[in-house]
Protein backbone atom coordinates (compact mmCIF):
# COMPACT_ATOMS: atom_id res chain seq x y z
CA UNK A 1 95.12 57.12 150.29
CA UNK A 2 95.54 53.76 147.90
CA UNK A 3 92.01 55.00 146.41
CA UNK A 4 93.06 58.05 146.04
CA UNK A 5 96.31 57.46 144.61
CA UNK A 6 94.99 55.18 142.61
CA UNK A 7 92.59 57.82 141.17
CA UNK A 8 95.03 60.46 140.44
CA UNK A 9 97.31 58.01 138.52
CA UNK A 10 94.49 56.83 135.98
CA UNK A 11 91.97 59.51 136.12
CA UNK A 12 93.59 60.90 132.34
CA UNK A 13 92.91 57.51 131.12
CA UNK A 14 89.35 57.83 132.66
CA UNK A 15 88.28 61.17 130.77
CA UNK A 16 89.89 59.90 127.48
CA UNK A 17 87.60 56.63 127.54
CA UNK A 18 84.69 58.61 128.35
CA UNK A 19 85.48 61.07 125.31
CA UNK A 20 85.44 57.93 123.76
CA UNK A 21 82.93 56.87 124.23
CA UNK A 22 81.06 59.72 123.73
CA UNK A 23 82.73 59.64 119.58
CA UNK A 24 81.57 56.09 119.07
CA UNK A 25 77.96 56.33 120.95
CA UNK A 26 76.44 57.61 117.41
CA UNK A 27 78.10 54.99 115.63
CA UNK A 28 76.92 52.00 118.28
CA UNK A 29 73.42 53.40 117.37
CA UNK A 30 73.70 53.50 113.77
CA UNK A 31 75.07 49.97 114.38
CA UNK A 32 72.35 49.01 116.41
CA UNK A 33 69.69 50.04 113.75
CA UNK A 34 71.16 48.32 110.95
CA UNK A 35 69.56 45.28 113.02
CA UNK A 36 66.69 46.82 113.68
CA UNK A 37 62.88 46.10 111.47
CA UNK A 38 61.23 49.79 112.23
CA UNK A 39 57.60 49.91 112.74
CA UNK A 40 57.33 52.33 109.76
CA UNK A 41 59.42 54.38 107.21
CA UNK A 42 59.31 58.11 109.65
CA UNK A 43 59.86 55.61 112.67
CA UNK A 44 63.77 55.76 113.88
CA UNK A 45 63.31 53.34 117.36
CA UNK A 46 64.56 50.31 117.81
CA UNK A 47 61.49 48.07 116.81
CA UNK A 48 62.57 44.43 116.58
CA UNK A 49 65.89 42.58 115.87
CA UNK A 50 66.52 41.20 112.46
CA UNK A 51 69.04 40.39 109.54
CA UNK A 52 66.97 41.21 106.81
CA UNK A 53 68.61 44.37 106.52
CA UNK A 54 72.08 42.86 106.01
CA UNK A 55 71.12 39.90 103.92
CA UNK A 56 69.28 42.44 101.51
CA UNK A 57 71.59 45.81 101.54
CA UNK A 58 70.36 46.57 98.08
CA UNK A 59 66.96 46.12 98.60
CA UNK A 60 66.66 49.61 97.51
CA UNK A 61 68.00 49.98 94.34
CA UNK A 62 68.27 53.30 94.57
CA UNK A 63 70.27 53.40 96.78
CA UNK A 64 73.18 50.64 96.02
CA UNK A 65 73.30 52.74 92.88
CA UNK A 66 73.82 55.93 94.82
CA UNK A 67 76.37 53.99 96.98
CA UNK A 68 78.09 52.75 93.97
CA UNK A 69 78.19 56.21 91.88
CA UNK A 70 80.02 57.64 95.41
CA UNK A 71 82.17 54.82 95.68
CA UNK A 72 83.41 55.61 92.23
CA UNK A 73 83.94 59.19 92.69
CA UNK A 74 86.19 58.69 95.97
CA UNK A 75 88.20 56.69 94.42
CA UNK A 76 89.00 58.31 91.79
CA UNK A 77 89.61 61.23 93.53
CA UNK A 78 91.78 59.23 96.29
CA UNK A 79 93.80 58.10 94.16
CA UNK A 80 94.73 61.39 92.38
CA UNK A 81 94.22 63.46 95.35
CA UNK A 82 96.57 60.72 97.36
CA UNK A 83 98.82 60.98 94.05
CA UNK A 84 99.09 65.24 94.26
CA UNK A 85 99.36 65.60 97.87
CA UNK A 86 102.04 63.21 99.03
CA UNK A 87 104.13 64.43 96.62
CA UNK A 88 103.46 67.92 97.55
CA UNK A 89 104.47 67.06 101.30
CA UNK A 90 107.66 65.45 99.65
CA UNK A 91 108.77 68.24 98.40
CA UNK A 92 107.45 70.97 101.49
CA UNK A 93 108.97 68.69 103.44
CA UNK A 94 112.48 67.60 101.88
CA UNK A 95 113.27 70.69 99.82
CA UNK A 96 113.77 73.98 100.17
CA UNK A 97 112.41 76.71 97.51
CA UNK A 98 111.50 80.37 96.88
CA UNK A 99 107.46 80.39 97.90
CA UNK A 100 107.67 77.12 100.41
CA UNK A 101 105.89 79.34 103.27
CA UNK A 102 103.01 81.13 100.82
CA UNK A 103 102.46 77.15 99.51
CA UNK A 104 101.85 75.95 103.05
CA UNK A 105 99.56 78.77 103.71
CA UNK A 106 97.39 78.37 100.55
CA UNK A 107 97.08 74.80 101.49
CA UNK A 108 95.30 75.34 104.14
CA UNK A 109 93.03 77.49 102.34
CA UNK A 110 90.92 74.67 101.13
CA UNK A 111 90.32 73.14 104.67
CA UNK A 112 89.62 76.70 106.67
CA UNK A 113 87.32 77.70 103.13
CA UNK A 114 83.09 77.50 104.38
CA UNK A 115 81.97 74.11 102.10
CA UNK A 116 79.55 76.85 101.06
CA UNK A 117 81.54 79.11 99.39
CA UNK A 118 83.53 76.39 97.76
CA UNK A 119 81.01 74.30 96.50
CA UNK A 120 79.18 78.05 94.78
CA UNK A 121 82.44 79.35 93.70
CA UNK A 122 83.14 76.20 91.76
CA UNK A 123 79.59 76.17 90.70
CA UNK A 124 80.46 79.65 89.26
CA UNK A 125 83.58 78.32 87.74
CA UNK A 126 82.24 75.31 85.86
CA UNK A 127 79.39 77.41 84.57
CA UNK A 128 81.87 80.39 83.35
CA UNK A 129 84.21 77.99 81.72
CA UNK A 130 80.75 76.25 79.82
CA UNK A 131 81.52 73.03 81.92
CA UNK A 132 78.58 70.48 81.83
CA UNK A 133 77.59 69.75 85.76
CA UNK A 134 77.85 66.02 86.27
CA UNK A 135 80.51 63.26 87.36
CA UNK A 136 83.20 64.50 86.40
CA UNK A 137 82.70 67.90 87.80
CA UNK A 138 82.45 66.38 91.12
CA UNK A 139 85.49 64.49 90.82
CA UNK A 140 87.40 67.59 90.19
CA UNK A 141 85.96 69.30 92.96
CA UNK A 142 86.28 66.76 95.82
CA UNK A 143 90.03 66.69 94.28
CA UNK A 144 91.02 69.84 95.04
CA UNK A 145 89.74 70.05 98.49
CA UNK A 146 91.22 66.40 98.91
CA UNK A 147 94.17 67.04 98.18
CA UNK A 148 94.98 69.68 101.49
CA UNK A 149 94.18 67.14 103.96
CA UNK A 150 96.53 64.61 102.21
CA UNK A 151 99.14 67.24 102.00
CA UNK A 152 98.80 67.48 105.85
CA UNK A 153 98.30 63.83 107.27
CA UNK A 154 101.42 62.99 105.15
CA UNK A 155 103.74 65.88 105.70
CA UNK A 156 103.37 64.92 109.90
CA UNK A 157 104.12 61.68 108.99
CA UNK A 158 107.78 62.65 107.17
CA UNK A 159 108.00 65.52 109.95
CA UNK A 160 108.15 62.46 112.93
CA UNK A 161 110.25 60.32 110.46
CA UNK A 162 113.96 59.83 111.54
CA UNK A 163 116.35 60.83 108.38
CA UNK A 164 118.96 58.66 109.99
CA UNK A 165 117.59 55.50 109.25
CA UNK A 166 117.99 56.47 105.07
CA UNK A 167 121.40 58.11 105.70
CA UNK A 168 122.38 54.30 107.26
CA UNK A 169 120.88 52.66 104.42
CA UNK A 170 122.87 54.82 102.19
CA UNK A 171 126.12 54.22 103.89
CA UNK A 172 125.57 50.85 103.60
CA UNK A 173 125.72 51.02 99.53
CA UNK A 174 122.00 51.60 98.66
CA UNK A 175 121.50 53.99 96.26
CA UNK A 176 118.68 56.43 96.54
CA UNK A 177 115.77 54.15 94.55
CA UNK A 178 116.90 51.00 97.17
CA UNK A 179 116.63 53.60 99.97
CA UNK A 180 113.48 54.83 99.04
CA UNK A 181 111.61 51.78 98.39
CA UNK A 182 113.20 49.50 101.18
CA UNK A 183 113.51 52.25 103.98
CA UNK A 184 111.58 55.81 103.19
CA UNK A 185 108.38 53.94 101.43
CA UNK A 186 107.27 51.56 104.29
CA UNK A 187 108.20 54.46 107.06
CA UNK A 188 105.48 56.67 105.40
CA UNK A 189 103.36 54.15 103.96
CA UNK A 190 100.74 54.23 106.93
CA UNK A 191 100.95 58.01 106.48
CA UNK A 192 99.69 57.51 103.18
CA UNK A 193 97.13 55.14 104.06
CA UNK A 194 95.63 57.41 106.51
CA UNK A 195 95.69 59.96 104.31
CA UNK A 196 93.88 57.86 101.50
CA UNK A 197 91.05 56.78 103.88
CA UNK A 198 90.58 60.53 105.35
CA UNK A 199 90.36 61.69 101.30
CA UNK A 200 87.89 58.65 100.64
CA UNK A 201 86.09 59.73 103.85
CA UNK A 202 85.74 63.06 103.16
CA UNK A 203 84.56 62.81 99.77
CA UNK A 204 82.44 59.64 100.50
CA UNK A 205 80.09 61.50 102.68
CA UNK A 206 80.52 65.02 101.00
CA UNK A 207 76.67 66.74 100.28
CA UNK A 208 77.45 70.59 99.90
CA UNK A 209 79.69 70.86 97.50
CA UNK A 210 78.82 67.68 95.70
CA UNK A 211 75.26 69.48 95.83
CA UNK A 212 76.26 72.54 93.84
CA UNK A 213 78.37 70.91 91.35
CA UNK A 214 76.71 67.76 90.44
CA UNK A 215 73.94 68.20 88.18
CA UNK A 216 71.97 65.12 87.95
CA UNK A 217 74.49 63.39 89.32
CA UNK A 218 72.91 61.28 92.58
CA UNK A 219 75.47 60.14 95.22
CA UNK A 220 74.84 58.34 98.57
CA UNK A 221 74.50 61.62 100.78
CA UNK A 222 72.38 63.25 98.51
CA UNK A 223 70.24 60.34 98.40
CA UNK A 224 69.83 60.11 102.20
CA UNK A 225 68.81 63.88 101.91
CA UNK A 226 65.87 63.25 99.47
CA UNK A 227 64.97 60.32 101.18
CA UNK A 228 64.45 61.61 104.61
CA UNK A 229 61.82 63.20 103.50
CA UNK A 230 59.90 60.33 102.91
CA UNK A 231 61.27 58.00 105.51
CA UNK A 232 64.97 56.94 105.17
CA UNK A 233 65.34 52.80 104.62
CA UNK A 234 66.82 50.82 107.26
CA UNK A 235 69.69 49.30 104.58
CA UNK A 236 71.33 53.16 104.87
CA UNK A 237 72.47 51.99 108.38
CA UNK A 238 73.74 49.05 107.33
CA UNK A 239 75.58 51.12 104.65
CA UNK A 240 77.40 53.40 106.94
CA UNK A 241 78.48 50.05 109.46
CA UNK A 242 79.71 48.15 106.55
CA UNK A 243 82.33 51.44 105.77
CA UNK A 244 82.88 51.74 109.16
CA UNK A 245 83.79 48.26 109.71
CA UNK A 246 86.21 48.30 106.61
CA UNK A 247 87.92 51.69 107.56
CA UNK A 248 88.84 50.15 110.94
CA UNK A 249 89.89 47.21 109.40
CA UNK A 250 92.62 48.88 106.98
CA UNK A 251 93.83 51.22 109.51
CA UNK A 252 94.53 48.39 112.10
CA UNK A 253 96.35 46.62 109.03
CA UNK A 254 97.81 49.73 108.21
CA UNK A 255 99.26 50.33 111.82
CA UNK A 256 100.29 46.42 111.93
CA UNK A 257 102.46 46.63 108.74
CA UNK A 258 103.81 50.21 109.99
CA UNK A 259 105.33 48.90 112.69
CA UNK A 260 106.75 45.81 111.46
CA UNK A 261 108.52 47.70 108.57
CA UNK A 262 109.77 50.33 111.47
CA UNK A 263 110.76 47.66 113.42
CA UNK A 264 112.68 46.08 110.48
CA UNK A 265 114.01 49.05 109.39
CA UNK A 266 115.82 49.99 112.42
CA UNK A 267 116.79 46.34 112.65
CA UNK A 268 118.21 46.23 109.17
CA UNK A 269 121.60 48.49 109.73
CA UNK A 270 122.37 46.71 113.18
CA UNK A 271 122.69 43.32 111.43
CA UNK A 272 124.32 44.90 108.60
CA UNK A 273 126.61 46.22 110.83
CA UNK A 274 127.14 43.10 113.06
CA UNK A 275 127.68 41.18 109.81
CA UNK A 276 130.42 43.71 108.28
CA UNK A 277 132.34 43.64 111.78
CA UNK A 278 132.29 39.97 111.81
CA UNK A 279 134.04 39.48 107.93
């Protein structure tokens, strides 16, 4: 009966660690080969253990340009797609208009849209409007399908946010700038910061509509496309840990400094109050 009990109490928990585990069992493996010194370029088993691989990441220079060239692009278009979209979800979120409800349906458009039929129809685009493929174009287009998923992440964040907490900051004197920056800002800041690493994501590791639209342009995916056809090198794993590792790391920091400014926030009109009681 303990057993048993014991079972039916934790066997939720159970299920979600196996799911888990079954996420993170390609990225153990990718993590595992970035050690690994293969036995030849078409060979993907685990050979023999080495650091080589990490000591040398651009031992392929190729490649680190590739890596660089994408690193570029998503930031640029993290930072404007970050930029557009949380202040979209400010205003679908905080305001009321004429066409609020047809907005929130288009901007889900870009995210339900086949990657195929973007990446052509912008490739149509560009070439009607006399548009030189390269860069640029690529920036433009991981923008605009960017800019949904920031509109999203962000907009749940300001849906689970608790208006109260600004209404007590403005009753105790702060005007709407102090109220923002001291109270709404650090509430919806890890919003924003998930939002930013899901754009950079998503346009890090983007190959079909980067493919139509870039011209000569070579980024990292497209380079581990052409060069998996003649064996792809071991650094590419070491690559994808290294983002990995740093992703992890700035959402944990993220989450960290969420909850200290929540924690301070709701702290901050108690005192206040405790203090104006006391004079």
């Amino acid at each position: 009966m303990r057993f048993s009990r014991w079972l039916a109490d934790r066997w939720v928990m159970g299920v979600g660690l196996l799911v888990l585990g079954y996420l993170f069992l390609p990225i153990a493996v990718v993590a595992a080969l970035s050690f690994n010194r293969p036995s030849s370029r078409l060979s993907y088993d685990f050979n023999e253990f080495t650091l080589d691989n990490w000591r040398q990441p651009c031992a392929t220079s190729d490649m680190c340009d590739a890596v660089v060239r994408s690193v570029q692009i998503g930031f640029i278009a993290t930072v404007a797609a970050t930029v557009l979209g949380t202040l979209m979800a400010f205003a679908l979120v905080r305001h009321r208009f004429r066409g609020r409800s047809g907005i929130n349906v288009l901007i889900f458009l870009p995210m339900a849209t086949p990657e195929l039929v973007m990446g052509t129809s912008l490739l149509a685009l560009f070439v009607a409007g006399g548009v030189q493929l390269g860069f640029w174009t690529v920036v433009i287009a991981h923008v605009m399908f960017c800019v949904s998923f920031v509109v999203v992440t962000v907009k749940a964040r300001l849906a689970g946010m608790d208006r109260r907490l600004e209404e007590a900051a403005m009753d105790l004197y702060a005007n709407e700038w102090q109220t923002f920056r001291r109270i709404t800002l650090p509430l919806v800041l890890p919003g924003i910061v998930a939002a930013a690493l899901l754009a950079f994501s998503l346009s890090f590791d983007d190959f079909i509509i980067t493919n139509f639209n870039s011209g000569t342009t070579v980024t990292f995916p497209m380079y581990v496309w052409g060069a998996a056809q003649r064996g792809i090198p071991p650094q590419v794993n070491v690559i994808g840990t290294a983002m990995f590792v740093i992703a992890l790391l700035l959402v944990l920091a993220s989450s960290l400094r969420g909850r200290r400014a929540s924690r301070a926030a709701v702290a901050a009109p108690v005192v206040a109050g405790q203090a104006g009681g006391r004079s």
